[in-house]
C-alpha atoms as a PDB file:
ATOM      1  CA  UNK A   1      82.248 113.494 118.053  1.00  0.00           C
ATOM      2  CA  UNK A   2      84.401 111.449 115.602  1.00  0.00           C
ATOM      3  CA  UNK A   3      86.949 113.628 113.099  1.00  0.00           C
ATOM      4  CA  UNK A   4      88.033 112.410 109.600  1.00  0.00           C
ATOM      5  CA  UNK A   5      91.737 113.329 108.659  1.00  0.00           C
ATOM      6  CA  UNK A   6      94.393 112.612 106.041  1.00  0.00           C
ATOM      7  CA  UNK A   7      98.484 112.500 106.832  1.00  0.00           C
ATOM      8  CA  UNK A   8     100.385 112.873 103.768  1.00  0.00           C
ATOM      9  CA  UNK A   9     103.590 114.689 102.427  1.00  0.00           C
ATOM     10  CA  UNK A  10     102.861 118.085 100.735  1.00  0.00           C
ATOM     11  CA  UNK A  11     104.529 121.933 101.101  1.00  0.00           C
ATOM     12  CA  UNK A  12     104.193 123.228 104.592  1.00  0.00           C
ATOM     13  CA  UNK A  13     103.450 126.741 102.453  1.00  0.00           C
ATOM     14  CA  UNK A  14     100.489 125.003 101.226  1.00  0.00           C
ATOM     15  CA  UNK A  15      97.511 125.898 103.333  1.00  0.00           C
ATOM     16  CA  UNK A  16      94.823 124.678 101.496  1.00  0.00           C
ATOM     17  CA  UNK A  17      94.602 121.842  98.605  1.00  0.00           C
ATOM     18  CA  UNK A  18      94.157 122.791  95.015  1.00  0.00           C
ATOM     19  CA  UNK A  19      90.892 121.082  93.113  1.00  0.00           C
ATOM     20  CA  UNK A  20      93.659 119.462  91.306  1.00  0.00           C
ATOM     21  CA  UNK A  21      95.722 118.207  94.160  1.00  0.00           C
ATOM     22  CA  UNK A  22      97.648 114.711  93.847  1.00  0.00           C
ATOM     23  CA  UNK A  23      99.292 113.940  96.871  1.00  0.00           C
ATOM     24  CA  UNK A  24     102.798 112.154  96.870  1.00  0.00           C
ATOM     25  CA  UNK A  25     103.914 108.979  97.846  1.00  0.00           C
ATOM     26  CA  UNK A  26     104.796 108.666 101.819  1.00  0.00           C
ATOM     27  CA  UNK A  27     107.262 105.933 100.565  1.00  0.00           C
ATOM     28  CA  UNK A  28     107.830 102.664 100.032  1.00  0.00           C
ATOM     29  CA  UNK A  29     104.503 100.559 101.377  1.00  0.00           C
ATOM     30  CA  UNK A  30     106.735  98.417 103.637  1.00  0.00           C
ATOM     31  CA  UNK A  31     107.956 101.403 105.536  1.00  0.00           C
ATOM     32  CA  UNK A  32     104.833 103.107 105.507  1.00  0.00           C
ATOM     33  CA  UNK A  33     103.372 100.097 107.248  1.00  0.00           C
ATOM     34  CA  UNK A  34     106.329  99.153 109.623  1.00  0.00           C
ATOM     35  CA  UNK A  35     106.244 103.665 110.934  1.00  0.00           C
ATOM     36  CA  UNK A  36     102.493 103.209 111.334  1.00  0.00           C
ATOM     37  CA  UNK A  37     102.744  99.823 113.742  1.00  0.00           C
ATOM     38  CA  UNK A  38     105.311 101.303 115.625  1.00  0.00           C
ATOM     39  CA  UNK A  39     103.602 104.207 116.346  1.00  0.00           C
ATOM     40  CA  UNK A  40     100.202 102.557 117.358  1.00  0.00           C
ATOM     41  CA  UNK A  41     102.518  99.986 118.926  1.00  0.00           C
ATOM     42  CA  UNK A  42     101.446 100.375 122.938  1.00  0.00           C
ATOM     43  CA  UNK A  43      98.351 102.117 122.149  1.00  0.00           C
ATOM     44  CA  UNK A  44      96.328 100.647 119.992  1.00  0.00           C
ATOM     45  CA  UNK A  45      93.603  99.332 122.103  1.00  0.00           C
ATOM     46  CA  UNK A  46      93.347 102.174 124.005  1.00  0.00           C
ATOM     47  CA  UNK A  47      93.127 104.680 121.745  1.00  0.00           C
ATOM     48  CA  UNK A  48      90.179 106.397 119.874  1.00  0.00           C
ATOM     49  CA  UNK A  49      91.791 106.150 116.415  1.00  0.00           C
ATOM     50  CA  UNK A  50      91.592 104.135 113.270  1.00  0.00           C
ATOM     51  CA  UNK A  51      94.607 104.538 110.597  1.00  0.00           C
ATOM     52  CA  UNK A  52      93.733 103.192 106.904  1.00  0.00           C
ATOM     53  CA  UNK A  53      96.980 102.908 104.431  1.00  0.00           C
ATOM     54  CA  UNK A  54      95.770 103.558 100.739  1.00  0.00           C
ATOM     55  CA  UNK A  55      95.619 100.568  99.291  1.00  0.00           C
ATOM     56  CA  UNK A  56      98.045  98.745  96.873  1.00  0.00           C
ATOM     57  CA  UNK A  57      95.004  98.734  93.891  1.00  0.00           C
ATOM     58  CA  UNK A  58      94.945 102.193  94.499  1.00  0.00           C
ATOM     59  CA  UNK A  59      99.343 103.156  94.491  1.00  0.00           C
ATOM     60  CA  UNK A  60     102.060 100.632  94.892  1.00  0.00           C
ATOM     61  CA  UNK A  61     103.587 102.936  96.957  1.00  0.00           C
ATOM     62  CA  UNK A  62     101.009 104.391  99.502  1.00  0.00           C
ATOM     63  CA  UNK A  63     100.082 108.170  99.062  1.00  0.00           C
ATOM     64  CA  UNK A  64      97.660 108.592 102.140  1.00  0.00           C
ATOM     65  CA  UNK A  65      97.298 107.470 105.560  1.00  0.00           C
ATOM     66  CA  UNK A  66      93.106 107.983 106.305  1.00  0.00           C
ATOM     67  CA  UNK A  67      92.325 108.694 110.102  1.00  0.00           C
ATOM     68  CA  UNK A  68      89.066 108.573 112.041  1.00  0.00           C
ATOM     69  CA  UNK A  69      88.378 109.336 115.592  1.00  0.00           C
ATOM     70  CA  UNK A  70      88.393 111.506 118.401  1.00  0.00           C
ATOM     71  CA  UNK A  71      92.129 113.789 118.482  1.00  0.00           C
ATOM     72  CA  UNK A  72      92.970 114.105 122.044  1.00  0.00           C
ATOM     73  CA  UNK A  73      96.596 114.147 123.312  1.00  0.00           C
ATOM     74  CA  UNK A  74      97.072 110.495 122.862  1.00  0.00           C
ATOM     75  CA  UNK A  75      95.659 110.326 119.281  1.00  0.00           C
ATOM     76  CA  UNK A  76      97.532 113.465 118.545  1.00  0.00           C
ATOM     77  CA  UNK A  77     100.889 112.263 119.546  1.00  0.00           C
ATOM     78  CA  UNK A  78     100.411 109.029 117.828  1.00  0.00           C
ATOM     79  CA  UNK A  79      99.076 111.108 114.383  1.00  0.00           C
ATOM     80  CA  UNK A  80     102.542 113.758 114.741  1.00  0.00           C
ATOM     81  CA  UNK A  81     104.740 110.531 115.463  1.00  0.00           C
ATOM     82  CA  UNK A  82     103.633 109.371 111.982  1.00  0.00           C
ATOM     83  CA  UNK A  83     103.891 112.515 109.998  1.00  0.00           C
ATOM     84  CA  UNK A  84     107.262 113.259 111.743  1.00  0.00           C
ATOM     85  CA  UNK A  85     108.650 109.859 110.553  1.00  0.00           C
ATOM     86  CA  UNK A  86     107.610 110.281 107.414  1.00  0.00           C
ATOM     87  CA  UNK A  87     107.686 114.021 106.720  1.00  0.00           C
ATOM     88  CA  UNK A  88     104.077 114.620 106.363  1.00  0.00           C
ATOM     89  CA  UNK A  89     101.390 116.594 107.845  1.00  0.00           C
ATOM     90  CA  UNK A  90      97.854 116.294 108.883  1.00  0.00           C
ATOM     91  CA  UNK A  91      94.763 117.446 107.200  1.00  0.00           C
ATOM     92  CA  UNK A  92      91.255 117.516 108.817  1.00  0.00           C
ATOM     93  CA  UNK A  93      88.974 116.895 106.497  1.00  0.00           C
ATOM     94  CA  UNK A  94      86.124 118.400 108.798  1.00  0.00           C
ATOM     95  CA  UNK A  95      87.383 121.868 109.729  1.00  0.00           C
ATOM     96  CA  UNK A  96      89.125 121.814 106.090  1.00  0.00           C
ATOM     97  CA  UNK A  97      92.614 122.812 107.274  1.00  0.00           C
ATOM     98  CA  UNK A  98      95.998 121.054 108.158  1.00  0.00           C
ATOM     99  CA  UNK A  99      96.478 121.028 111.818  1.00  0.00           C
ATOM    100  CA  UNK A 100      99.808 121.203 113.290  1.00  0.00           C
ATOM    101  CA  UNK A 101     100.361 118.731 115.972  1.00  0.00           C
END
């Protein structure tokens, strides 16, 4: 079964978002980009994972990082890699809770 999940920066005290939540920026686009290839760098085709950046029509500076897939250990590390590098955490959308990788 496939999961739905968001990485972005917010208060590790938070444990659930607010109906009038706005996340921040993750940081500068180029960064953003260059943390996530690095991370899916020797596991890309091999893993069950697909990472969206919010788009630049949306924030010039990206806010969210969208994930679908399946989290096993591989897609796990690859998801805490990326909210290590850029001090964020992980929300899944389907159990409606951040998960700490």
């Amino acid at each position: 079964m496939s999961s739905i999940g968001l990485i972005f920066r917010e208060d590790k005290d938070l444990t659930a978002l607010p109906s009038d939540w706005t996340p921040v920026p993750l940081g500068a686009r180029h960064l953003v980009s260059a943390t996530v290839e690095r991370a899916l760098a020797s596991e890309a085709t091999t893993l069950s994972l697909r990472l969206s950046i919010e788009s630049q029509d949306e924030s010039p500076d990206p806010r969210t990082i969208s994930a679908s897939g399946v989290w096993g250990p591989r897609e796990s590390a690859v998801i805490r890699t990326i909210c290590r590098e850029l001090s964020a955490r992980f929300y899944d959308a389907e159990a409606g809770g951040f998960i700490e990788l």
